[in-house]
N, C-alpha and C. Protein backbone atom coordinates (compact mmCIF):
# COMPACT_ATOMS: atom_id res chain seq x y z
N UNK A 1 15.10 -12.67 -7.11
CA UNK A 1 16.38 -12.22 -6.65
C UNK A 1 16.49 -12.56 -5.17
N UNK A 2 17.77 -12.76 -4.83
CA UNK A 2 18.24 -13.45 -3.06
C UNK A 2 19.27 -12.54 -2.87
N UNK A 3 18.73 -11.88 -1.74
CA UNK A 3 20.13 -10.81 -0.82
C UNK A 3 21.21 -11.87 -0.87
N UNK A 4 22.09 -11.65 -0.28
CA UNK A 4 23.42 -12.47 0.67
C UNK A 4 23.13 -11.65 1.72
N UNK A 5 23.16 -13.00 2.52
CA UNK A 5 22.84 -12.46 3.86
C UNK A 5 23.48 -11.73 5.11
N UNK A 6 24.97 -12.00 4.50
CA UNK A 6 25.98 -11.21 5.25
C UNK A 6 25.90 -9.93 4.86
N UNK A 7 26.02 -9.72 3.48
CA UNK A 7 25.89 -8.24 2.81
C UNK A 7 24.25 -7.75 3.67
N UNK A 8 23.25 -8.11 3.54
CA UNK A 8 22.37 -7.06 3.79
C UNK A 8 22.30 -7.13 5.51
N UNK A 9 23.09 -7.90 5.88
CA UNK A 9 22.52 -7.90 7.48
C UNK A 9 23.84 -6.41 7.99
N UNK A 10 25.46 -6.29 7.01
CA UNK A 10 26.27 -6.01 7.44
C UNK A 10 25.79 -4.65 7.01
N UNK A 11 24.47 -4.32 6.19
CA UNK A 11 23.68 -2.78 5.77
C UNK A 11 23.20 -2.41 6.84
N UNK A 12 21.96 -3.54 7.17
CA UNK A 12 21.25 -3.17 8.75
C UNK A 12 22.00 -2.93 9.91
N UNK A 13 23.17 -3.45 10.37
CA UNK A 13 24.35 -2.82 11.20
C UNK A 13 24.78 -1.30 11.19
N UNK A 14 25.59 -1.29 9.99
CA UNK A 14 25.92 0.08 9.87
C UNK A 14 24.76 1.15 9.61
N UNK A 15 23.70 0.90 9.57
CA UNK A 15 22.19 1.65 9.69
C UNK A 15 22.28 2.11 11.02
N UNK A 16 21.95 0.92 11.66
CA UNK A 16 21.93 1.13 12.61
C UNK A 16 20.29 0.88 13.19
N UNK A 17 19.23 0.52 12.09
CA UNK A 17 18.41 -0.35 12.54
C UNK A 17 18.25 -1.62 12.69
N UNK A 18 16.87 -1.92 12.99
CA UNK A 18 16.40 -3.17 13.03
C UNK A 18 15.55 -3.79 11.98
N UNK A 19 15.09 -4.78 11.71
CA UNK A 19 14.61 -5.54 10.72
C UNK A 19 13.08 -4.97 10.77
N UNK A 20 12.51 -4.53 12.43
CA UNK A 20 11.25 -4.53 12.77
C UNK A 20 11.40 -2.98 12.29
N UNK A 21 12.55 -2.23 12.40
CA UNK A 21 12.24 -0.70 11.92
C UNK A 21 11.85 -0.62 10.23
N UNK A 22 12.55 -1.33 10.03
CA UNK A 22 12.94 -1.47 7.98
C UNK A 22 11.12 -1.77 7.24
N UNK A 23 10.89 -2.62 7.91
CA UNK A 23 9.56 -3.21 8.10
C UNK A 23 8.40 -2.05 8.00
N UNK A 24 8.87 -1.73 8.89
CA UNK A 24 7.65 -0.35 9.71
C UNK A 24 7.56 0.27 8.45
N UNK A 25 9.24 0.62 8.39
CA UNK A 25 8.70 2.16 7.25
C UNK A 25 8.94 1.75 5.79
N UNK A 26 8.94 0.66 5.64
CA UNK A 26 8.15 -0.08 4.24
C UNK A 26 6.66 -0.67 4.18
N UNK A 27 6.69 -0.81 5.26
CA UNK A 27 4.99 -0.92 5.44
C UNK A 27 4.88 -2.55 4.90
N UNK A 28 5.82 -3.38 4.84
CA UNK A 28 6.62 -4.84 4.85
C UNK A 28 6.26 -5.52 6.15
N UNK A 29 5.63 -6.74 6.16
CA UNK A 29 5.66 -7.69 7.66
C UNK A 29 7.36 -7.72 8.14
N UNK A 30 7.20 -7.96 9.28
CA UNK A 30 9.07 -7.68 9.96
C UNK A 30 9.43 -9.55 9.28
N UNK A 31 8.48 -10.44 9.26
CA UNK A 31 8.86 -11.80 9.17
C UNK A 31 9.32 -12.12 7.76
N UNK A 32 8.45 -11.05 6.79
CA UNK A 32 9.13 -11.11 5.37
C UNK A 32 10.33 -10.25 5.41
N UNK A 33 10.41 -9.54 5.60
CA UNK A 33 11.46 -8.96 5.73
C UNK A 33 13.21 -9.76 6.27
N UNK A 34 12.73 -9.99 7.66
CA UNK A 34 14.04 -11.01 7.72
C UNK A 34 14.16 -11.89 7.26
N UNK A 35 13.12 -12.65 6.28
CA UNK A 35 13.23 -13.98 5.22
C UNK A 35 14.22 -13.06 4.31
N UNK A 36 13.87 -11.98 3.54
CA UNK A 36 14.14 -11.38 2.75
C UNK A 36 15.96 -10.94 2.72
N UNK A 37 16.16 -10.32 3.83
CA UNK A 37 17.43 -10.17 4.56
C UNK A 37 18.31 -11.30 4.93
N UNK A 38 17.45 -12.64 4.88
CA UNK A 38 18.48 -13.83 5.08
C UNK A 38 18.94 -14.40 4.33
N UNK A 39 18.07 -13.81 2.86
CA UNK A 39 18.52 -15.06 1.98
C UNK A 39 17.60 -15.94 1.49
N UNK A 40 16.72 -16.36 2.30
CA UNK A 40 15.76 -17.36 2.33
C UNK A 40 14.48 -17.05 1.57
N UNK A 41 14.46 -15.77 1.13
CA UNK A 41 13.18 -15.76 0.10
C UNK A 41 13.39 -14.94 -1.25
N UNK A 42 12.92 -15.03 -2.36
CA UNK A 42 13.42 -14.72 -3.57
C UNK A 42 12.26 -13.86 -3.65
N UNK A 43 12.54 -12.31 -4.18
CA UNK A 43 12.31 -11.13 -3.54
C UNK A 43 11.98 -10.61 -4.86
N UNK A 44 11.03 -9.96 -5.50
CA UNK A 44 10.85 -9.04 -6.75
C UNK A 44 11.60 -7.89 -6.92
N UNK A 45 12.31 -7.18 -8.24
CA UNK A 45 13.19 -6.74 -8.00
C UNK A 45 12.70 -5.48 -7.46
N UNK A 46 11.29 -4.48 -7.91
CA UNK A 46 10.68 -3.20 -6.78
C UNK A 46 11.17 -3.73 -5.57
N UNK A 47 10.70 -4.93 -5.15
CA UNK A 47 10.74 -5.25 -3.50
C UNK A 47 12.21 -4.77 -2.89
N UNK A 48 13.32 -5.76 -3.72
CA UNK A 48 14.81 -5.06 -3.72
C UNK A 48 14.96 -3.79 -3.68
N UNK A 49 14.70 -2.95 -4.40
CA UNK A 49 14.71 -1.95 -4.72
C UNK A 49 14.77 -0.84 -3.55
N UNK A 50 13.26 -1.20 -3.15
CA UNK A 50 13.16 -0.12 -1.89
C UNK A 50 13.58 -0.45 -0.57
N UNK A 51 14.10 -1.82 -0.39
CA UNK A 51 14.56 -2.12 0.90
C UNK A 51 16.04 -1.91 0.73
N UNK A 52 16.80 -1.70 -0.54
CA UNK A 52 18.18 -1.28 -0.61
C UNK A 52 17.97 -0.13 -0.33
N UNK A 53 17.28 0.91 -0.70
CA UNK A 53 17.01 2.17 -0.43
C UNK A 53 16.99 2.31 0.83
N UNK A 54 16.05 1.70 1.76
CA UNK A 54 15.77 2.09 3.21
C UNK A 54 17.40 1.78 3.72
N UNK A 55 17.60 1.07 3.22
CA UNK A 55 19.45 1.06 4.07
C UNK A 55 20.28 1.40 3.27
N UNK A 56 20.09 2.65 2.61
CA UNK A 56 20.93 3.44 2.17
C UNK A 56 22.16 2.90 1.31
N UNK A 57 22.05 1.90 0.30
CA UNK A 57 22.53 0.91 -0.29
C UNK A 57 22.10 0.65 -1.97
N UNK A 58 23.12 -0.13 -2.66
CA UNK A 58 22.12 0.16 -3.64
C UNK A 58 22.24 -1.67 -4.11
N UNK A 59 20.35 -2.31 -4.83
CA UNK A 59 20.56 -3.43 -5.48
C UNK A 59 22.26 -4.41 -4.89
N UNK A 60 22.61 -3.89 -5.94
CA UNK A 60 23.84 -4.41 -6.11
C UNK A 60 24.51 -5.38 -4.94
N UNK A 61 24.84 -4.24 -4.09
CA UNK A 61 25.62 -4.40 -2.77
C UNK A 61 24.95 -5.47 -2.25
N UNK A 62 23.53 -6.04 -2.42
CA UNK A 62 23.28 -6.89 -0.99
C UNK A 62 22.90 -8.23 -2.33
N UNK A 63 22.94 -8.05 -3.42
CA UNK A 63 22.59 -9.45 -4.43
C UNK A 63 23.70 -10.45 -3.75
N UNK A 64 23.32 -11.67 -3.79
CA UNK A 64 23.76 -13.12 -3.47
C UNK A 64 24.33 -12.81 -5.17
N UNK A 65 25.98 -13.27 -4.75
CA UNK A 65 26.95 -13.54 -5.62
C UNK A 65 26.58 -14.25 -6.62
């Protein structure tokens, strides 16, 4: 599975964190993470799962169309 990268970056905004916070408290490298958030890496769906969670979001909202 691939975020869209507008959708999950426009999550981390209205969060109001950072990629390096999301990271932290997934216990996630910050570098997978913004692969993950860009688009650029195809993500297991647990992995999805709990990083929609950390930004208060669900699956759905951040899947690439």
């Amino acid at each position: 599975m691939r975020f869209n990268k507008v959708k999950a970056k426009t999550a981390l905004l209205t969060l109001g964190k950072t990629q390096t916070q999301i990271a932290a408290e997934l216990k996630f490298s910050r570098r997978w993470v913004g692969a993950a958030l860009n688009g650029e890496k195809s993500i297991s769906e647990k992995s999805a799962r709990r990083i929609a969670a950390a930004l208060g979001v669900t699956v759905d909202d951040l899947k690439e169309d």
